[in-house]
Protein backbone atom coordinates (compact mmCIF):
# COMPACT_ATOMS: atom_id res chain seq x y z
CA UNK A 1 -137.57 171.32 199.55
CA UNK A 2 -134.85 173.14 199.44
CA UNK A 3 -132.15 171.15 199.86
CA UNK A 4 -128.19 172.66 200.14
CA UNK A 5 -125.26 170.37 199.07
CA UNK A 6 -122.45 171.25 201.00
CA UNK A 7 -119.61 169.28 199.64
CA UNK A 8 -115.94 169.01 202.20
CA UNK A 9 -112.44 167.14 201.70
CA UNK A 10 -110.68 165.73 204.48
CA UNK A 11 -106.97 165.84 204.60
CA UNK A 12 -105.52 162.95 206.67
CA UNK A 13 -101.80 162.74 207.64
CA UNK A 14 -100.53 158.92 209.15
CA UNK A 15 -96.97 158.70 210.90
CA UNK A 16 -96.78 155.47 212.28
CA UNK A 17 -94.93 154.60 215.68
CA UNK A 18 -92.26 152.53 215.57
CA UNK A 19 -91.26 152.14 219.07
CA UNK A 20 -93.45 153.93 222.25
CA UNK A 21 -89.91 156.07 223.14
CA UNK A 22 -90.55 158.36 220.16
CA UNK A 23 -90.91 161.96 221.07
CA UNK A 24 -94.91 162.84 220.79
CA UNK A 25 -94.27 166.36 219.23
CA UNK A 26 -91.86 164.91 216.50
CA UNK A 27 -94.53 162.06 215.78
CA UNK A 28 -97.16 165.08 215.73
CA UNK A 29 -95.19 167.16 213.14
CA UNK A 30 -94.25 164.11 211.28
CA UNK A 31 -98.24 163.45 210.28
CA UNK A 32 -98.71 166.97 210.08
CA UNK A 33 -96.23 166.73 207.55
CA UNK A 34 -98.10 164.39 205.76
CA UNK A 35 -101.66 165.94 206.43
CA UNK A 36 -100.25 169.09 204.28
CA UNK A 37 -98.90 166.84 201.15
CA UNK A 38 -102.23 164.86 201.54
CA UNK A 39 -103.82 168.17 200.00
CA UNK A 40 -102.03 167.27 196.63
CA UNK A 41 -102.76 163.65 196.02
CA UNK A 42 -106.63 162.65 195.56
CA UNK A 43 -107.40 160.10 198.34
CA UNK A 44 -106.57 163.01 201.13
CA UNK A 45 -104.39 160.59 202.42
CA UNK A 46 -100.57 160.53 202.78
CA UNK A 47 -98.67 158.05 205.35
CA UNK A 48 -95.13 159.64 206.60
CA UNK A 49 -92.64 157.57 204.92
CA UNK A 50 -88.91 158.04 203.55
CA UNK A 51 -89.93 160.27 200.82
CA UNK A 52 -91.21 162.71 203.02
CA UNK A 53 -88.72 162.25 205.26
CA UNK A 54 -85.90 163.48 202.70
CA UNK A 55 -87.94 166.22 201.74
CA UNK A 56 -88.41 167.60 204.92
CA UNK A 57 -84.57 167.32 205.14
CA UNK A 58 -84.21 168.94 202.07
CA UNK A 59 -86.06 171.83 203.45
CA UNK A 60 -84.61 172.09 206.29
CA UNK A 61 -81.49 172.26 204.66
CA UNK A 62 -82.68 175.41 202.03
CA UNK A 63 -84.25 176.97 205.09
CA UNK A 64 -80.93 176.83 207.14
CA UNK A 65 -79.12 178.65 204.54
CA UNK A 66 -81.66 181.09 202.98
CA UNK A 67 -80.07 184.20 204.54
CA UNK A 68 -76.52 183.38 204.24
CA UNK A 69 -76.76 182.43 200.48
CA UNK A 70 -78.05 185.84 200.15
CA UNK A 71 -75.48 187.60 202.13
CA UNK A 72 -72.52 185.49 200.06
CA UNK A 73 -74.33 186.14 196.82
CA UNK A 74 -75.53 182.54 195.26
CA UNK A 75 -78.36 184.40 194.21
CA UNK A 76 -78.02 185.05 190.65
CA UNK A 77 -80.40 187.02 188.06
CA UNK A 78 -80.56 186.13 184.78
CA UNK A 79 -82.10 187.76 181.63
CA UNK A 80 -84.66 186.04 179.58
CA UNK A 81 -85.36 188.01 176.17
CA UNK A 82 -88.51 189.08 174.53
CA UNK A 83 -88.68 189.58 171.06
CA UNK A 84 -90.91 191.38 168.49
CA UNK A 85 -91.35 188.64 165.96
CA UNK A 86 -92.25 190.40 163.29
CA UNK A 87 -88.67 192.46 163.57
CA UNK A 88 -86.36 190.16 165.75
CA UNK A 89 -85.99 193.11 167.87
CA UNK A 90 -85.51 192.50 171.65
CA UNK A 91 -88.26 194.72 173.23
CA UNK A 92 -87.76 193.53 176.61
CA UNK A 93 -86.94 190.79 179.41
CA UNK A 94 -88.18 189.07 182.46
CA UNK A 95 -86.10 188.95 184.92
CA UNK A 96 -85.14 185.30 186.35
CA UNK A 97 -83.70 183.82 189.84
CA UNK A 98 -81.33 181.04 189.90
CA UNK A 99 -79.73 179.28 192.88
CA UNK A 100 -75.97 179.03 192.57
CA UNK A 101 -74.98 176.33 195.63
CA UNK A 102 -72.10 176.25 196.79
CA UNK A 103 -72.26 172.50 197.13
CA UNK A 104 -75.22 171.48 194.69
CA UNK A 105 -74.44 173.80 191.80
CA UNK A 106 -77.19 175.51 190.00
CA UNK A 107 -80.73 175.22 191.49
CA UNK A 108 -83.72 175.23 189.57
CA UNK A 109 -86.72 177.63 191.26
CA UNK A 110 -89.08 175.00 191.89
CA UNK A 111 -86.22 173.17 194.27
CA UNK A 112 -86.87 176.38 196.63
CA UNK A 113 -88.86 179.35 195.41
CA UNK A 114 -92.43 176.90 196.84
CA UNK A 115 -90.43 176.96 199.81
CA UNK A 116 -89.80 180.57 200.31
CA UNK A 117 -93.49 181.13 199.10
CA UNK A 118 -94.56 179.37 202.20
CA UNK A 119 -91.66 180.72 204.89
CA UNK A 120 -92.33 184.65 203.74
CA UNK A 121 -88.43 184.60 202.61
CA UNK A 122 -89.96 185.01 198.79
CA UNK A 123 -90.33 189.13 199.64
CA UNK A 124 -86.38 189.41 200.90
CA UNK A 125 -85.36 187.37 197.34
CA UNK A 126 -88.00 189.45 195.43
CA UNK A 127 -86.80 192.95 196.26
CA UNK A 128 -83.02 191.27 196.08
CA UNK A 129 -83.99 190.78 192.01
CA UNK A 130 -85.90 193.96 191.54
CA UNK A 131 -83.02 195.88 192.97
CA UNK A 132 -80.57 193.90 190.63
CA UNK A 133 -82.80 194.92 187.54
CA UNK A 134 -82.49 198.41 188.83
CA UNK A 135 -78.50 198.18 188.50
CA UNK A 136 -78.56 196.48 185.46
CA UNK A 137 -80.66 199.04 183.82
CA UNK A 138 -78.63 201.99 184.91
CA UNK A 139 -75.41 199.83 184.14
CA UNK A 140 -76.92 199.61 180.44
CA UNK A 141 -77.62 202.88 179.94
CA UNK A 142 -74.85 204.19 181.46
CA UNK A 143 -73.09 202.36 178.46
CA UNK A 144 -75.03 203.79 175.49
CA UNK A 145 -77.78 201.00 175.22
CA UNK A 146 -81.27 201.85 174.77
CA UNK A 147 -82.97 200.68 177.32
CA UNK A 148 -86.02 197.85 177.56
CA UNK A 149 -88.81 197.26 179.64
CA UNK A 150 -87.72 194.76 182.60
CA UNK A 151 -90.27 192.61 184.33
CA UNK A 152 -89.62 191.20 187.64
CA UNK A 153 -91.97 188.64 189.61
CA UNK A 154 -93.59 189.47 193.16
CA UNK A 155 -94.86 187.27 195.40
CA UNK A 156 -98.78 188.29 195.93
CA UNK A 157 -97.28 188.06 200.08
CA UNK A 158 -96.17 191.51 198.94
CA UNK A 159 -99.71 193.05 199.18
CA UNK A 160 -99.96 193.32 202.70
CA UNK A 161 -97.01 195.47 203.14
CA UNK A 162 -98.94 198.94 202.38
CA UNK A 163 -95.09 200.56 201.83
CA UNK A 164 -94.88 198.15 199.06
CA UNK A 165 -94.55 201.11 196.09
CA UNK A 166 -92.30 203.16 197.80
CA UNK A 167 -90.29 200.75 198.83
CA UNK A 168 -89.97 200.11 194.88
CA UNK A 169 -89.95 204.09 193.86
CA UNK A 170 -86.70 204.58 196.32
CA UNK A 171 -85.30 201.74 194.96
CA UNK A 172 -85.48 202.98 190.91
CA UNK A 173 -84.74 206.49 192.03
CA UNK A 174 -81.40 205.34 193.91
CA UNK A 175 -80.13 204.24 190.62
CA UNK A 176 -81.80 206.58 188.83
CA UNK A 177 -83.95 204.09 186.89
CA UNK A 178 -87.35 205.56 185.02
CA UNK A 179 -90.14 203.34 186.35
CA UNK A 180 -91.21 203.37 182.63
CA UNK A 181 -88.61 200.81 182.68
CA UNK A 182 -89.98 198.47 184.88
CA UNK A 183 -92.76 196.01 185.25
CA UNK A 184 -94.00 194.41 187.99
CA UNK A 185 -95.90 190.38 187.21
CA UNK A 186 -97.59 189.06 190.80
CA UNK A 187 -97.11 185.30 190.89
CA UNK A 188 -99.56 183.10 190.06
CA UNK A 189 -99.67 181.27 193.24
């Protein structure tokens, strides 16, 4: 006949109980924890254990301060060139978020950009960058440089908000930036 193949992986989280005075919704998050890092590893299964335990510290930690980095401005764009090769000339940049800690020093984007992916904090950093480009631009310009083509990263979480391009238009126009200027790259994740 006509037979279907339906193929399924099973995730499985383990926290183990040391001692039955252990709060049960603690012990629940703890191997759902687990259950969401066994989707990276190819058995499915992850036990709760020390590492996890850090990193869920760790995360807790970035989460706790998210908004008041922003506010006391640890957030810090930086500029990476593109060049023609054929002419050296610089025809461009991407635009680049770095972490400046106040107790850790400078954080790589892969110690908390995953992070904001997941908590939705990615869109309030994302517009944060695009309206730094936007001052740089008119900052250059406003200096005699000729201007380049700037491209900023969005998260794709940025789809669903349907005011998405005009929230990016009033942004440009308040510092009088030609969108021609500007180029938007959607994450790959």
């Amino acid at each position: 006949g006509n037979d279907t193949v339906i193929k399924f992986g099973i995730h499985v989280g383990v926290y183990i109980l040391s001692d039955s005075d252990q709060d049960i919704t603690a012990c629940i998050d703890n191997a759902e924890t687990a259950r969401r890092e066994a989707r990276n590893v190819s058995s499915g299964i992850v036990f709760f254990d020390d590492y996890l335990k850090d990193k869920l510290r760790v995360y807790k930690h970035i989460e706790e301060m998210q908004e008041s980095a922003l506010e006391n401005h640890e957030f810090e764009v930086y500029y990476q060139p593109k060049y023609l090769f054929s002419t050296s000339e610089c025809i461009g940049a991407e635009a680049l978020i770095r972490w400046s800690h106040k107790e850790k020093g400078l954080l790589p984007p892969n110690t908390f950009l995953p992070l904001f992916e997941k908590n939705g904090f990615i869109q309030k950093l994302d517009i944060f960058v695009f309206e730094n480009v936007c001052r740089f631009l008119a900052k250059w310009m406003k200096e005699g440089h000729k201007p380049v083509v700037i491209s900023c990263n969005l998260s794709r979480l940025h789809l669903q908000n349907p005011r998405l391009t005009s929230i990016l238009t009033e942004i440009a126009d308040k510092y009088g930036v030609s969108t021609e200027f500007l180029e938007i790259e959607l994450t790959e994740s």
